[in-house]
N, C-alpha and C. Protein backbone atom coordinates (compact mmCIF):
# COMPACT_ATOMS: atom_id res chain seq x y z
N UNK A 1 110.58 285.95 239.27
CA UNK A 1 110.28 285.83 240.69
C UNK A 1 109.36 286.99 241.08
N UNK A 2 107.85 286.74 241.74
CA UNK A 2 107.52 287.86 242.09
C UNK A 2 107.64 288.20 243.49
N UNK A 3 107.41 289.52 243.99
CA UNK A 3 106.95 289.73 245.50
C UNK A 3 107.66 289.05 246.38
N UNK A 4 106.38 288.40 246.52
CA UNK A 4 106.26 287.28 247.43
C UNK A 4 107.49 286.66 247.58
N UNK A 5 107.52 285.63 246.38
CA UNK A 5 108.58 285.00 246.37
C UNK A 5 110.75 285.86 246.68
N UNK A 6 110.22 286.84 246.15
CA UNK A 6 111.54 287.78 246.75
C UNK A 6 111.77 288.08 247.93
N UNK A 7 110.64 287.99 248.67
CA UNK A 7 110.24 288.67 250.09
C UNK A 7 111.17 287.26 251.06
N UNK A 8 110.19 286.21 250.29
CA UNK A 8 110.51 285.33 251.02
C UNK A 8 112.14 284.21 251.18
N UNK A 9 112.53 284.50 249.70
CA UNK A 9 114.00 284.65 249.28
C UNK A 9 114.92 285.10 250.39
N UNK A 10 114.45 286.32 250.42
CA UNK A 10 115.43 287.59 251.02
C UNK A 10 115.42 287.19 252.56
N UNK A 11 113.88 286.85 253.08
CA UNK A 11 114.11 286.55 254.76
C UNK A 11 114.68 285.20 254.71
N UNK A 12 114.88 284.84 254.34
CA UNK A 12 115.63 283.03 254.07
C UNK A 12 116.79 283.69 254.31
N UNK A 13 117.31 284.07 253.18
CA UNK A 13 119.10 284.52 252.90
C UNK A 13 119.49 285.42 254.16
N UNK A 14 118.67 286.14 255.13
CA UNK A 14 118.83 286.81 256.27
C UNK A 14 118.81 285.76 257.30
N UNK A 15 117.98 285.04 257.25
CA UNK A 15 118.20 283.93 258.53
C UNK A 15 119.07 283.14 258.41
N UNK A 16 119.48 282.64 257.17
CA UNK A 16 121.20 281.85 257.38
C UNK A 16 121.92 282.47 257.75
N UNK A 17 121.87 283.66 257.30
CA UNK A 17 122.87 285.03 257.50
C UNK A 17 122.89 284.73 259.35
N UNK A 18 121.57 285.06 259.94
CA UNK A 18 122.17 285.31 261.44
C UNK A 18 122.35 283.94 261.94
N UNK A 19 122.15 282.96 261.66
CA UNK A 19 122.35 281.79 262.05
C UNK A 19 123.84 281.51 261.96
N UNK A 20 124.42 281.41 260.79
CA UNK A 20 125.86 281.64 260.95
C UNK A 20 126.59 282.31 261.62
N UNK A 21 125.89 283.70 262.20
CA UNK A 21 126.82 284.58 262.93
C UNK A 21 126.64 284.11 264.36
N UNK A 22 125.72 283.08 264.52
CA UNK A 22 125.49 282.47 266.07
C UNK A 22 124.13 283.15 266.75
N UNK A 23 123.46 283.77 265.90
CA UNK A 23 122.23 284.07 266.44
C UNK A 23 121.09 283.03 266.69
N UNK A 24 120.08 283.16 267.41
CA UNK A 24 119.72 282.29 267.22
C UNK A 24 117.69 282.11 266.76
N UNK A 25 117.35 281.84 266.04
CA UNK A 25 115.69 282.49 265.66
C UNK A 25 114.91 282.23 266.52
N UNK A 26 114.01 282.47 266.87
CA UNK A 26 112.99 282.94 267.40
C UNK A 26 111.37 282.56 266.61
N UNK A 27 111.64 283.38 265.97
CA UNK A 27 110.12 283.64 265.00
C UNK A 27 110.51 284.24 263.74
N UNK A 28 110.15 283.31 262.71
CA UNK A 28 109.99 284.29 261.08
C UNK A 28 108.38 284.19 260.93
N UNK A 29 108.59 286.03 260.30
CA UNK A 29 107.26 285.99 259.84
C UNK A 29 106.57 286.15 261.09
N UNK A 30 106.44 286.11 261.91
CA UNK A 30 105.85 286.73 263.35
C UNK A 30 104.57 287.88 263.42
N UNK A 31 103.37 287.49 262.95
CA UNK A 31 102.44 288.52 262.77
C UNK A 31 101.25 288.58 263.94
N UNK A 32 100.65 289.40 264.37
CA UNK A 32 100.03 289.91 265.19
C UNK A 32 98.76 291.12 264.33
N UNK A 33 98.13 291.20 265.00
CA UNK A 33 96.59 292.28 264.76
C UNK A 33 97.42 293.49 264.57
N UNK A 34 98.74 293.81 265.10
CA UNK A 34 99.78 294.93 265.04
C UNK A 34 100.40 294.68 263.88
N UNK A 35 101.34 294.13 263.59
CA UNK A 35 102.03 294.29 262.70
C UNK A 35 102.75 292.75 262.23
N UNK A 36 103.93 292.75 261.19
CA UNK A 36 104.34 291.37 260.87
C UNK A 36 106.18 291.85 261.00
N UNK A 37 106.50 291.18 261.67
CA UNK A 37 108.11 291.71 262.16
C UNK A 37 108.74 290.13 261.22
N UNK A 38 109.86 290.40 260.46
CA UNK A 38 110.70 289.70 259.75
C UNK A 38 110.90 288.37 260.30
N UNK A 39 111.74 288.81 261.25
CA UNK A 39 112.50 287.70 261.71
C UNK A 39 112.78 288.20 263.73
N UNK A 40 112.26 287.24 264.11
CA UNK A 40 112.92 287.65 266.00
C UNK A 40 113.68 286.55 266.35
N UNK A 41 114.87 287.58 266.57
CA UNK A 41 116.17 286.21 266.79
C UNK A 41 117.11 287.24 268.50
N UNK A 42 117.76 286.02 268.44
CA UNK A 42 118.73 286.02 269.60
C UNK A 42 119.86 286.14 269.98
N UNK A 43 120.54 287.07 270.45
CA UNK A 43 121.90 287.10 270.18
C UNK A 43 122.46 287.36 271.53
N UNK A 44 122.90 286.11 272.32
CA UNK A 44 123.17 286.26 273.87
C UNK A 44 122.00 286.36 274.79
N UNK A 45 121.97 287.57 275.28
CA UNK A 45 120.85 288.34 276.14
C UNK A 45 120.13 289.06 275.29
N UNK A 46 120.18 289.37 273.93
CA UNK A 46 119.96 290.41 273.17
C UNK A 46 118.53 289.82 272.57
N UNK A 47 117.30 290.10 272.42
CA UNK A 47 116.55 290.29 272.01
C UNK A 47 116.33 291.15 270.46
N UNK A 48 116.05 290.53 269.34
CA UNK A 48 116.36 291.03 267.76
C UNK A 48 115.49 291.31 267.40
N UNK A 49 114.94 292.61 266.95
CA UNK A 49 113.72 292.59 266.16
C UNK A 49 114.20 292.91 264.97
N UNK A 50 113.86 292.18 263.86
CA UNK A 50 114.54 292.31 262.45
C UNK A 50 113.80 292.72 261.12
N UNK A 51 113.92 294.02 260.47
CA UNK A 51 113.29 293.99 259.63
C UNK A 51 114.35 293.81 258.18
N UNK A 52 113.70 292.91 257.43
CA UNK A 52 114.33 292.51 255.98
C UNK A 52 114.22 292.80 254.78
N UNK A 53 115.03 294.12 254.07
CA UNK A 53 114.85 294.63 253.19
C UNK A 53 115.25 293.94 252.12
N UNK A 54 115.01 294.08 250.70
CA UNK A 54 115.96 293.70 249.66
C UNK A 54 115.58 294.62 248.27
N UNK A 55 116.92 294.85 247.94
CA UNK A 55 116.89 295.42 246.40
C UNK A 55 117.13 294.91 245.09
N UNK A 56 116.33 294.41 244.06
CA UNK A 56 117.38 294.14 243.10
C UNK A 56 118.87 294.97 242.34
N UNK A 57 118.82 296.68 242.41
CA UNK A 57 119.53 297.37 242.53
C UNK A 57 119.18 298.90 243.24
N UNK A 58 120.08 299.15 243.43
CA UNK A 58 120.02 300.38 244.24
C UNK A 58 119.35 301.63 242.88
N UNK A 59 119.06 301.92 242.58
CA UNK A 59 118.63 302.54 241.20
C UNK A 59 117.63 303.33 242.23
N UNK A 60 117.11 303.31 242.65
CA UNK A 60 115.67 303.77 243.65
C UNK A 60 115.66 304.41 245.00
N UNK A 61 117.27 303.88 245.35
CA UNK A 61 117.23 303.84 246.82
C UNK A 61 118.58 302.57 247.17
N UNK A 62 118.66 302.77 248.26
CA UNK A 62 119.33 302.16 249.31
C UNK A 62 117.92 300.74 250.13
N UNK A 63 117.64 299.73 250.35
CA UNK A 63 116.81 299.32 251.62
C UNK A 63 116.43 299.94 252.40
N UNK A 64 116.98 300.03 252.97
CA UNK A 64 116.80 300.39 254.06
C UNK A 64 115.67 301.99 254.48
N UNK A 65 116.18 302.76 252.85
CA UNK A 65 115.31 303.64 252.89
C UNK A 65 113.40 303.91 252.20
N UNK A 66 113.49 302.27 252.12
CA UNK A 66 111.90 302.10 252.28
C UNK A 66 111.35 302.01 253.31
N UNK A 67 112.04 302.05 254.53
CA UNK A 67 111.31 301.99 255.70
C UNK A 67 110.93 303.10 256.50
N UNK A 68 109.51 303.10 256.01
CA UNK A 68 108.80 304.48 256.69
C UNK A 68 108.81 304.41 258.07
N UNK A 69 108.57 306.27 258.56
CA UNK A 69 108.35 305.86 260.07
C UNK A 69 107.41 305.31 260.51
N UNK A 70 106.40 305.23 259.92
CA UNK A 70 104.78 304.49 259.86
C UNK A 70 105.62 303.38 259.96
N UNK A 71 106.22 302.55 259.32
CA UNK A 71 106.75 301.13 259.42
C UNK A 71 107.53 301.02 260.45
N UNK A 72 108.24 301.84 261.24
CA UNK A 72 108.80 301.76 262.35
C UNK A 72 107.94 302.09 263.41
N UNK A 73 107.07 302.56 263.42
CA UNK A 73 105.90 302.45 264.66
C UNK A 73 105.39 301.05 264.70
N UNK A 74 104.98 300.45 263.33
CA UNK A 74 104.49 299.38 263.41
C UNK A 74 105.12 298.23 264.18
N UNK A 75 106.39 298.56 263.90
CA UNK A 75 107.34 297.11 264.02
C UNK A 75 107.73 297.51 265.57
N UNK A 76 107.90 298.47 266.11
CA UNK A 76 108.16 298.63 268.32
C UNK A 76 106.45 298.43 268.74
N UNK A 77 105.74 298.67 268.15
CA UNK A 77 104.05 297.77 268.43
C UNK A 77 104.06 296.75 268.80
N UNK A 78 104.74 296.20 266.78
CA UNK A 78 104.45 294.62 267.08
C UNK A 78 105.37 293.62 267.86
N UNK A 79 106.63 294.66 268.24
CA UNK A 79 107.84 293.90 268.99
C UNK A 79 107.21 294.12 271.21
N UNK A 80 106.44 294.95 271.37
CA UNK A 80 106.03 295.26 272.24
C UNK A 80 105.14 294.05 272.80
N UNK A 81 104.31 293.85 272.01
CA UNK A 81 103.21 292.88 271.82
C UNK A 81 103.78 291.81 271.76
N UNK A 82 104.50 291.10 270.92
CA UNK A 82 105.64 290.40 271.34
C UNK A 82 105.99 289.93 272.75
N UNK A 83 106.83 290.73 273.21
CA UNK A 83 107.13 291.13 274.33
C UNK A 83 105.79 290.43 275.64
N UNK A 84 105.43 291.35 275.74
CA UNK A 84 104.08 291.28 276.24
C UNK A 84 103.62 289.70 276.41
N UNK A 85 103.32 289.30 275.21
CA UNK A 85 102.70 287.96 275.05
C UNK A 85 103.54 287.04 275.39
N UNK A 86 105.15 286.67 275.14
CA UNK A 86 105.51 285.93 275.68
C UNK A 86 105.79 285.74 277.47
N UNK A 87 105.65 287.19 277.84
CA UNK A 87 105.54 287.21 279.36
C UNK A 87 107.31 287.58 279.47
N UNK A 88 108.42 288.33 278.37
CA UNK A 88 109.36 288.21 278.56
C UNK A 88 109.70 289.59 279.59
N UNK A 89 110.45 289.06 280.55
CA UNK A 89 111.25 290.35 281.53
C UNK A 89 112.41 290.57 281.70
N UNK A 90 112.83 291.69 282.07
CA UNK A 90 114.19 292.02 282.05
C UNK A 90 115.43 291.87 280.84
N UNK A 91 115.05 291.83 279.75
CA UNK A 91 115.66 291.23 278.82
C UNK A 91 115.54 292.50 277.84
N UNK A 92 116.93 292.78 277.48
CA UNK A 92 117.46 293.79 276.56
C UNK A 92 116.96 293.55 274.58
N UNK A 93 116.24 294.17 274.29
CA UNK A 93 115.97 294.48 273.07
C UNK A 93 116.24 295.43 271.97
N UNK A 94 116.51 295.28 270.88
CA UNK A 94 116.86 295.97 269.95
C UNK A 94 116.29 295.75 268.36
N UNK A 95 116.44 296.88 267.87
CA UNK A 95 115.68 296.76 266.04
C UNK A 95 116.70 297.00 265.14
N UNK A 96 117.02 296.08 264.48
CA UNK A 96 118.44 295.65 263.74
C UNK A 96 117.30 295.71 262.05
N UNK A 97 117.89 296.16 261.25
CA UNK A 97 117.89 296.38 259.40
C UNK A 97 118.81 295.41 258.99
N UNK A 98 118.54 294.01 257.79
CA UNK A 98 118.78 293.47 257.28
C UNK A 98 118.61 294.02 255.72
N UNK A 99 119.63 294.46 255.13
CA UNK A 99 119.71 295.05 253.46
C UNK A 99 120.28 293.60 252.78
N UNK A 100 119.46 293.34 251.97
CA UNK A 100 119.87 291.96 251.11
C UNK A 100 120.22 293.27 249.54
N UNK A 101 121.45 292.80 248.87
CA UNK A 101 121.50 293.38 247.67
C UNK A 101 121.37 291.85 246.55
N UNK A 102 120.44 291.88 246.12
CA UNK A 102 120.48 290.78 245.18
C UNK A 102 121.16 290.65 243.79
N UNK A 103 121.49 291.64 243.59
CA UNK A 103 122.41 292.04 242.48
C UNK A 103 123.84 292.13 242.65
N UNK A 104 124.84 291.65 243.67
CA UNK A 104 125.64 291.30 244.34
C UNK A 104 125.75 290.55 245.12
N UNK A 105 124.75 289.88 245.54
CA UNK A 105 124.52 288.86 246.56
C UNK A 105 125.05 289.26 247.57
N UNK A 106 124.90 290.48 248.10
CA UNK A 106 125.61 291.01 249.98
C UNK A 106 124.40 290.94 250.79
N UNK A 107 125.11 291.42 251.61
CA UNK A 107 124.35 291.92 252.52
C UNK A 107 125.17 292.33 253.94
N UNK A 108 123.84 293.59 254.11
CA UNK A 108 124.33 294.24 255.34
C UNK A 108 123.16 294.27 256.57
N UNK A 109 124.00 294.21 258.03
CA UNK A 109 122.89 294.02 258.89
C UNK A 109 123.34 295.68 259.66
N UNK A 110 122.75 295.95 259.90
CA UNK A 110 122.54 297.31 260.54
C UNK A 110 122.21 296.99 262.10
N UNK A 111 122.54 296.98 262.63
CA UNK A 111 122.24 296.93 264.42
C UNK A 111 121.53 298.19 264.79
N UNK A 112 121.00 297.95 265.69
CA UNK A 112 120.25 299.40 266.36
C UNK A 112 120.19 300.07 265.13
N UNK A 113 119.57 300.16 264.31
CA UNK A 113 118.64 300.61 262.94
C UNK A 113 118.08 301.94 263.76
N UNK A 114 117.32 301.12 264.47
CA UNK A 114 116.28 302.36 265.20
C UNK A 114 115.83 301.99 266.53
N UNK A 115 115.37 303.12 267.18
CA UNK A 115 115.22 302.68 268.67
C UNK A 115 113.66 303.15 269.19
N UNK A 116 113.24 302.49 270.30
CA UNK A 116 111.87 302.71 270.77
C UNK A 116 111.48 303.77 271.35
């Protein structure tokens, strides 16, 4: 499996993931002149900006700790812009970390990961 195909694996196995928990999607893959945000999903009033990590093993790292702050500027940009473009107001947002372990088949979602 390369890349790609892992990348795209992993945001799959994250969107059943929040779909089961009653979330509800939005946008996968969501790209803009700013940036490309995972997955934007819904949870109540809650506004999701999701980024989707995956490891085959932790040997390297944890997920979650590939995400530069460069990559977290990118992703409150491209969630801004977002924002923006759909004309959305008053509505509570947040940047939630999806860790896929593929070598265990888990996974963990991290809520408020990081903030704007």
């Amino acid at each position: 499996m390369n890349k790609r195909e892992l990348g795209k694996n992993s945001e799959d196995m994250a969107a059943n993931y929040l779909n089961k928990k009653g979330y509800r999607i939005l946008e996968l893959n969501f790209q803009n002149r700013i940036a490309e945000i995972d997955i934007i999903a819904q949870q109540d009033d809650i506004i999701c900006f999701i980024e989707v990590k995956a490891r085959k093993s932790v040997k390297y790292g944890l997920p979650r700790e590939s995400i530069t702050p460069g990559k977290i500027r990118k992703i409150i940009k491209g969630a801004q812009s977002y924002i923006n473009y759909k004309g959305i107001r008053d509505t509570q947002f947040r940047f939630d970390v999806i860790e896929i372990y593929l070598e265990d088949n888990k996974i963990n979602h991290i809520e408020n990961a990081f903030t704007a």
